[in-house]
N, C-alpha and C. Protein backbone atom coordinates (compact mmCIF):
# COMPACT_ATOMS: atom_id res chain seq x y z
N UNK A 1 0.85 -1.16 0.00
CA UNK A 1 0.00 0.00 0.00
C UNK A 1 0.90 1.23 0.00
N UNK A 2 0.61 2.27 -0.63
CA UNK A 2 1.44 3.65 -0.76
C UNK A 2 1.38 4.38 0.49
N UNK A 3 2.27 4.90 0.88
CA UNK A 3 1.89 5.77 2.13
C UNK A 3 0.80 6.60 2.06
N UNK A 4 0.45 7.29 0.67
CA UNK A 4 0.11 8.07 0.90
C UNK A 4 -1.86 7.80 1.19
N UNK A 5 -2.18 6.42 0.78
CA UNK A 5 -3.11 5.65 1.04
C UNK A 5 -3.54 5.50 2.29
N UNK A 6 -2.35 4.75 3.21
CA UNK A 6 -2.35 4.51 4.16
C UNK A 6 -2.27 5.48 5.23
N UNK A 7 -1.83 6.67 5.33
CA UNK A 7 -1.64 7.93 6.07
C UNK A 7 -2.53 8.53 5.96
N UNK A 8 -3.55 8.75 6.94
CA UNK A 8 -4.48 9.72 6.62
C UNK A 8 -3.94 11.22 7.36
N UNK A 9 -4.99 12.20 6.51
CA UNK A 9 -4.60 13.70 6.92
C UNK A 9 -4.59 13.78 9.01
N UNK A 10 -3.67 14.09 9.37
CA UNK A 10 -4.05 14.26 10.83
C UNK A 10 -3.66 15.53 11.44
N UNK A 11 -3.97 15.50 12.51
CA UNK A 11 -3.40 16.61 13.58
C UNK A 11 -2.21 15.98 14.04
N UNK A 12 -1.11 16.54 14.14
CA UNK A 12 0.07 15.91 14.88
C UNK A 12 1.37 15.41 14.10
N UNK A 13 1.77 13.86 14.32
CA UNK A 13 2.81 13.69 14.05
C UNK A 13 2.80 12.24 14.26
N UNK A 14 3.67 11.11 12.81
CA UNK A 14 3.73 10.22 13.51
C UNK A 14 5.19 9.75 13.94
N UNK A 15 5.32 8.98 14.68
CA UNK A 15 6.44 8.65 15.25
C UNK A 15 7.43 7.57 14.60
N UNK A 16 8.65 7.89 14.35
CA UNK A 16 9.44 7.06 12.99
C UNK A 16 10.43 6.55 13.69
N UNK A 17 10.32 5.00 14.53
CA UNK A 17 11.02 4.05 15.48
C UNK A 17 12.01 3.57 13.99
N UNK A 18 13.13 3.46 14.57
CA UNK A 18 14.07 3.52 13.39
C UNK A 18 15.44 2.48 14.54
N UNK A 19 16.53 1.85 13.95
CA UNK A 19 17.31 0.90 14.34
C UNK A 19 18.04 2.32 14.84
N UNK A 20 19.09 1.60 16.19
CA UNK A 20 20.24 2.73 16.66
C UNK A 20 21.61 1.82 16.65
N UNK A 21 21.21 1.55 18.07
CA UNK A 21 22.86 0.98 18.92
C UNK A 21 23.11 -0.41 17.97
N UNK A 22 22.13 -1.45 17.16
CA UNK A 22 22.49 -2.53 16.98
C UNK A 22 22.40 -2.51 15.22
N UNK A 23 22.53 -1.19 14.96
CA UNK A 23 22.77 -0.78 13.34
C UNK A 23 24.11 -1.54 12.83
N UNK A 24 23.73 -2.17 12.28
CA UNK A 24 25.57 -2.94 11.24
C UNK A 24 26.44 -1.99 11.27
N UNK A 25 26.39 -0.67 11.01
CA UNK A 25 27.18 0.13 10.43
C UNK A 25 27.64 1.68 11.05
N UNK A 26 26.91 0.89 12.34
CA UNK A 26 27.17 2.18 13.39
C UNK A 26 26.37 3.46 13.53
N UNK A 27 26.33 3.74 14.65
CA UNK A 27 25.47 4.89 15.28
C UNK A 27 25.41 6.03 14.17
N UNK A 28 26.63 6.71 13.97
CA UNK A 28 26.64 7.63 13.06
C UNK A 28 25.56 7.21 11.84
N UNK A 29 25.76 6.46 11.58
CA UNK A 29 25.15 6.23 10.17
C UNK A 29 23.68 5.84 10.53
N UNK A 30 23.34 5.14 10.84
CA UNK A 30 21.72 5.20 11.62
C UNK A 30 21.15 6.98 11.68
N UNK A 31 22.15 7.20 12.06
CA UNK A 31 21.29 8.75 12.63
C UNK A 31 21.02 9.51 10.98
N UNK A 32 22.15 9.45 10.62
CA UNK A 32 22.02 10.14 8.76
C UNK A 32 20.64 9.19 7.82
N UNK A 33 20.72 7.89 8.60
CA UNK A 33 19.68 6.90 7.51
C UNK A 33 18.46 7.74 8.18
N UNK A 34 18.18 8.04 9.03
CA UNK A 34 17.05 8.29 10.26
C UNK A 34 16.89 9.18 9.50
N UNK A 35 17.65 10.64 9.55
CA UNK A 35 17.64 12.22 9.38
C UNK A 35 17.25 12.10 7.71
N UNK A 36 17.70 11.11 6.87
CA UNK A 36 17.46 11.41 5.38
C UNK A 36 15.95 10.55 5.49
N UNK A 37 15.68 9.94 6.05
CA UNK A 37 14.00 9.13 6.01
C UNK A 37 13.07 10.23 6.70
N UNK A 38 13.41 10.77 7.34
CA UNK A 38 12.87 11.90 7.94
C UNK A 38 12.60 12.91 7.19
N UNK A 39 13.47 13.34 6.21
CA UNK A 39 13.23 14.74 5.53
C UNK A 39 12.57 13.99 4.35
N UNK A 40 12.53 13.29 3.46
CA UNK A 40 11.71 12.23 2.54
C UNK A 40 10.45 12.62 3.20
N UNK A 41 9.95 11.70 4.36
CA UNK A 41 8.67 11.85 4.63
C UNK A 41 8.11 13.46 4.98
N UNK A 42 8.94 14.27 5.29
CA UNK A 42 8.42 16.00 5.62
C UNK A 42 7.95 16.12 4.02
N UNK A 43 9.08 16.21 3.15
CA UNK A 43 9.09 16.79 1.86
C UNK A 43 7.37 16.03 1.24
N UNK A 44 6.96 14.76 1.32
CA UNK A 44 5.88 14.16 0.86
C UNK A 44 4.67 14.83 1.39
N UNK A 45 4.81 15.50 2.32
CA UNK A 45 3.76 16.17 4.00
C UNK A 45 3.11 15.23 4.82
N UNK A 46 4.23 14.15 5.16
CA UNK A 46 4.13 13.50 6.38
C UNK A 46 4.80 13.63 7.73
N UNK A 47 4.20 14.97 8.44
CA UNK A 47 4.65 15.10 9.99
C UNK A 47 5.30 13.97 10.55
N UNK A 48 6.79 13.81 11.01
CA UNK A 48 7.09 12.73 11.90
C UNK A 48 8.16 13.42 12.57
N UNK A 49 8.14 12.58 13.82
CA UNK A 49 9.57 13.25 14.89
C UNK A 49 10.51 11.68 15.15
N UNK A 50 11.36 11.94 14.87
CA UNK A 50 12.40 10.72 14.54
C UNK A 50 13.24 11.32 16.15
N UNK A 51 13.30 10.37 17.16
CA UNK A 51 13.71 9.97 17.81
C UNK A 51 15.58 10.38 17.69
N UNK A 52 15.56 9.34 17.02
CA UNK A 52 17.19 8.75 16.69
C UNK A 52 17.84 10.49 15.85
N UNK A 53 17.09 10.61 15.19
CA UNK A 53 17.55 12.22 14.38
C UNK A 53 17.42 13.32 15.21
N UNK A 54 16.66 13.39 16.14
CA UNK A 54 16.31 14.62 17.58
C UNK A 54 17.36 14.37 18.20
N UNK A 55 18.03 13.05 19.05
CA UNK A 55 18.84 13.01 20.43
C UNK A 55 20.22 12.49 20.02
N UNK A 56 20.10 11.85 18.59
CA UNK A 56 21.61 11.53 17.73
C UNK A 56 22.90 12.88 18.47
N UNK A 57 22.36 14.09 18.26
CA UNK A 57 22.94 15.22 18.10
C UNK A 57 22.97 15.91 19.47
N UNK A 58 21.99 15.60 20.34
CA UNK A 58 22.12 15.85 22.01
C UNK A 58 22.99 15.11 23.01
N UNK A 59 22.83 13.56 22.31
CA UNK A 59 23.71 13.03 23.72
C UNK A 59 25.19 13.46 23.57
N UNK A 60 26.24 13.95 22.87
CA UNK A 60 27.20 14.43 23.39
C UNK A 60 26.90 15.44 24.23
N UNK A 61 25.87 16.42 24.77
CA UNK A 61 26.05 17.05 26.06
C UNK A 61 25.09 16.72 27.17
N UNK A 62 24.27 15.32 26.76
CA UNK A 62 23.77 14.86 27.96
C UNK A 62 25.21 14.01 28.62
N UNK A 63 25.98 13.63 27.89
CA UNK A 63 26.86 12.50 28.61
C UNK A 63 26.57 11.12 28.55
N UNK A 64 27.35 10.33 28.34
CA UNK A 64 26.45 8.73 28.16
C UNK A 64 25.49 8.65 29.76
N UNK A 65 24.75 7.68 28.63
CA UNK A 65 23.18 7.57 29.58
C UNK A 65 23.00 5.58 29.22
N UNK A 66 21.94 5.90 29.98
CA UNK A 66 21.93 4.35 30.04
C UNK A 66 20.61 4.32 28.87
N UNK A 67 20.53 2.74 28.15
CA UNK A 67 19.30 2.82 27.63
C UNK A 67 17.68 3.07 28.25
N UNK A 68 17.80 3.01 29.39
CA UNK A 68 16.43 3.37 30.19
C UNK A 68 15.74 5.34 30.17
N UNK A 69 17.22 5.51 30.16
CA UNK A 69 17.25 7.56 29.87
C UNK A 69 16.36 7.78 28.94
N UNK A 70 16.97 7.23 28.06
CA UNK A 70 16.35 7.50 26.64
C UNK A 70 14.98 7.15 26.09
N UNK A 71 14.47 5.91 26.34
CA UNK A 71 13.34 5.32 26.49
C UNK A 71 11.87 6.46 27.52
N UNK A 72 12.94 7.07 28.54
CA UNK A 72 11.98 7.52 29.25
C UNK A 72 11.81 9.08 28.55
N UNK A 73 12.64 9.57 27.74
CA UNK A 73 12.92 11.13 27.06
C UNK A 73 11.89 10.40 25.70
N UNK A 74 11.42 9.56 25.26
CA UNK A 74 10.78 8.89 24.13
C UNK A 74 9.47 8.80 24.53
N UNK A 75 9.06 7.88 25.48
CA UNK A 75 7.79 7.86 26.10
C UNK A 75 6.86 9.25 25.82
N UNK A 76 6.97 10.32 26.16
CA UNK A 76 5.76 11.33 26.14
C UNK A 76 5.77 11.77 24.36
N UNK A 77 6.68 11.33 23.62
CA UNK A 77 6.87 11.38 22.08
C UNK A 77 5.78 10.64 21.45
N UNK A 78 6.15 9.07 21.76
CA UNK A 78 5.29 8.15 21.88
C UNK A 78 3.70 8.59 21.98
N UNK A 79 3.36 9.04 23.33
CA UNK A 79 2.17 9.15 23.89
C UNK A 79 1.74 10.09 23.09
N UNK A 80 2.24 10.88 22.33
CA UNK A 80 2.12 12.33 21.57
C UNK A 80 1.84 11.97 20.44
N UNK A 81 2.06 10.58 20.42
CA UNK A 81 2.14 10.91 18.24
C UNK A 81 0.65 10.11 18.32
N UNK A 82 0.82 10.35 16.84
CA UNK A 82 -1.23 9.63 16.27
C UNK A 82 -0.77 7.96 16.15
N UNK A 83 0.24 7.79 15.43
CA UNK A 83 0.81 6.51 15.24
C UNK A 83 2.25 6.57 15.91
N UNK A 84 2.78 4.78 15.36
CA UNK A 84 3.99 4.54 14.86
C UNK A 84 4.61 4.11 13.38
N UNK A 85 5.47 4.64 13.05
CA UNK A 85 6.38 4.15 11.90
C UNK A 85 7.21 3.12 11.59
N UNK A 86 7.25 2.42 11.80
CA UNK A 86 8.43 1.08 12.30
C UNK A 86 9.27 1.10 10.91
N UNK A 87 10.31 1.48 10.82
CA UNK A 87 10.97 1.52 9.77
C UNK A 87 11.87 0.29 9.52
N UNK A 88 11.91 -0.66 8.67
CA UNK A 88 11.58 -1.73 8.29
C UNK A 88 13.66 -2.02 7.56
N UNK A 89 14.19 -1.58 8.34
CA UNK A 89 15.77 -1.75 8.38
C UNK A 89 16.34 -2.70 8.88
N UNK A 90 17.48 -3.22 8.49
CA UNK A 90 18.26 -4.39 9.23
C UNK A 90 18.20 -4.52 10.48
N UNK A 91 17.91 -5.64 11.01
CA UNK A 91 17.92 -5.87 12.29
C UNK A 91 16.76 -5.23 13.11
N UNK A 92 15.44 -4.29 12.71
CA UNK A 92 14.42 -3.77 13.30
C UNK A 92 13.89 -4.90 14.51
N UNK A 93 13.39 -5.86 13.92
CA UNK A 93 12.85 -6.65 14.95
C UNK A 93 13.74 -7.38 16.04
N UNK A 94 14.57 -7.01 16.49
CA UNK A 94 15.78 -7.34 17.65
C UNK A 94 16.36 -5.90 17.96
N UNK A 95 15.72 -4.97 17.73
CA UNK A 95 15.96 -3.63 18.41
C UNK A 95 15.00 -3.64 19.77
N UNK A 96 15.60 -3.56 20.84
CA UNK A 96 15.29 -3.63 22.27
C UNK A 96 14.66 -1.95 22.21
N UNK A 97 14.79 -0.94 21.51
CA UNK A 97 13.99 0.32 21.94
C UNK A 97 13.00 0.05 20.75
N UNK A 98 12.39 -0.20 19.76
CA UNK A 98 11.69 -0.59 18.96
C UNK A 98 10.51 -1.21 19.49
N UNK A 99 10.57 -2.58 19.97
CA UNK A 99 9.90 -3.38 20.54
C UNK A 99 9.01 -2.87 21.55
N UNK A 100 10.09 -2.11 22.66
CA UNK A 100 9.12 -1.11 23.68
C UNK A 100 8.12 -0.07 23.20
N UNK A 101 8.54 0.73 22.00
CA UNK A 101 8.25 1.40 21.61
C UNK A 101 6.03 0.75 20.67
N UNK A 102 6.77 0.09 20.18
CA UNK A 102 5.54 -0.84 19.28
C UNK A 102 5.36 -1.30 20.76
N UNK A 103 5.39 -1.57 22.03
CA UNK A 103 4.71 -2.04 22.93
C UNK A 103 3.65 -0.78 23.90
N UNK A 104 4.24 0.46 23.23
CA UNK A 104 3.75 1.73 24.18
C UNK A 104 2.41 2.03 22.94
N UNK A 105 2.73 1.87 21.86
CA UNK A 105 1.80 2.17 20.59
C UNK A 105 0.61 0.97 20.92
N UNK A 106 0.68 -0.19 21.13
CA UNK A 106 0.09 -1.19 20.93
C UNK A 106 -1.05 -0.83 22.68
N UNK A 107 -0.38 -0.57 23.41
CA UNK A 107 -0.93 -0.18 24.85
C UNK A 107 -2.34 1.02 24.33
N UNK A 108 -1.76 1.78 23.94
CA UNK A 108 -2.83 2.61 23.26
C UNK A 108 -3.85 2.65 22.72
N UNK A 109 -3.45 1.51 21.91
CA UNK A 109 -4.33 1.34 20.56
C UNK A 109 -3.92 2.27 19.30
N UNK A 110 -3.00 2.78 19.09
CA UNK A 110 -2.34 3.68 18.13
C UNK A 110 -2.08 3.03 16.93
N UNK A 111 -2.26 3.51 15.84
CA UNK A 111 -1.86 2.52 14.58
C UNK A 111 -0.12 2.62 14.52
N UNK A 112 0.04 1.22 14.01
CA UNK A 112 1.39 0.83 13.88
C UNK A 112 1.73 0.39 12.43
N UNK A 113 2.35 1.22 11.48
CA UNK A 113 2.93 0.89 10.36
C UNK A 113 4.58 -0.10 9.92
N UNK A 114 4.41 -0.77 9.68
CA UNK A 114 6.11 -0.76 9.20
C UNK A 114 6.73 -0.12 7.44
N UNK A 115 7.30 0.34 7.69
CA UNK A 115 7.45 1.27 5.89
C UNK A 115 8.86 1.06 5.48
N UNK A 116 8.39 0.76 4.75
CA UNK A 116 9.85 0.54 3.81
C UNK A 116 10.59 1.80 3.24
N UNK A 117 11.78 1.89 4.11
CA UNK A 117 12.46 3.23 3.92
C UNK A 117 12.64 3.27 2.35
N UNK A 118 12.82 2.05 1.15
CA UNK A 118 13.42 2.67 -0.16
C UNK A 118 11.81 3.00 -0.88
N UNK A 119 10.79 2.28 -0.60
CA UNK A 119 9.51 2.55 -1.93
C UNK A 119 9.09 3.61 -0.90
N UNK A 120 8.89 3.61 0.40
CA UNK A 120 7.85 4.61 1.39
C UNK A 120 6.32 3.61 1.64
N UNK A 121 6.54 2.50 1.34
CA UNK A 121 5.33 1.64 1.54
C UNK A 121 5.11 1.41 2.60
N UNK A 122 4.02 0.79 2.82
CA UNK A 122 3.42 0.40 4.41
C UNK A 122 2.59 -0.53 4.46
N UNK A 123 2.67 -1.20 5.38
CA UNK A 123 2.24 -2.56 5.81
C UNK A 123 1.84 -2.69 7.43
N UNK A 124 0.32 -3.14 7.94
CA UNK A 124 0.52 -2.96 8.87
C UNK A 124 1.23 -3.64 9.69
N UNK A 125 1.79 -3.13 10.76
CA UNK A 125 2.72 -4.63 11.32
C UNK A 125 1.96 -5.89 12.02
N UNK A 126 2.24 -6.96 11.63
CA UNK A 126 1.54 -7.97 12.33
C UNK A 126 1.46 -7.95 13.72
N UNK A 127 0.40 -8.78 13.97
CA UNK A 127 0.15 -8.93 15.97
C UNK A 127 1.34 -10.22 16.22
C-alpha cells in the first residue's frame, strides 16, 4: 500500500522508530539513515519526529546515559504521536527500543505501520 493511502490527513505527528545501537554500520550512520527518512517523509507532508535524528545530536552534552534515559525522554513522544512508523531496516525486529516502543503504541491502541524506507510503503505490522 502507498503511504500516501495509508496515512491519513491528521493533527500531529507520527512517530518514525528507526534501528540505533544494533545498526551494522554504526550509530553515526543510523542517525544520517534516520535524518534522510525523515526529511523524505516531511518533503511528501508527512509530519514525523524521529527519535534517533532529535537526540543523535544531544547526547554528546547529555553525557552517556543508560538505555532506560532515553526510552523515558521517548515515552511522552510516543504518547504524543497519532501513530507509529516502524521503519523496516536491518535488524528492526531485535531492536530492544523498537519493541518497547511498538509495545507503548500497541498499549494505546495507536496505529502501527512498518514502511519501507526505499519505496515509502506500508504494511501494517503484524500482531
Amino acid at each position: 500500500m502507498s503511504l500516501e493511502q495509508a496515512i491519513p490527513v491528521i493533527k500531529g505527528y507520527w512517530y518514525l522508530a528507526s534501528v540505533y545501537s544494533i545498526w551494522p554500520h554504526g550509530k553515526e550512520d543510523a542517525n544520517i539513515f534516520a535524518q534522510k527518512l525523515a526529511a523524505r517523509l516531511m518533503l511528501i507532508g508527512v509530519p514525523v519526529f524521529s527519535p534517533i535524528a532529535h537526540t543523535h545530536g544531544i547526547e554528546p552534552w547529555t553525557g552517556p546515559q543508560e538505555h532506560a534515559f532515553w526510552m523515558a525522554v521517548d515515552k511522552p513522544m510516543v504518547d504524543a504521536a497519532y501513530g507509529v512508523l516502524v521503519t523496516e531496516m536491518t535488524r528492526w525486529q531485535y531492536s530492544k527500543g523498537i519493541g518497547i516502543e511498538i509495545g507503548w503504541a500497541r498499549e494505546q491502541k495507536k496505529p502501527i505501520w512498518l514502511l519501507n524506507p526505499v519505496t515509502l510503503a506500508v504494511r501494517p505490522l503484524p500482531v
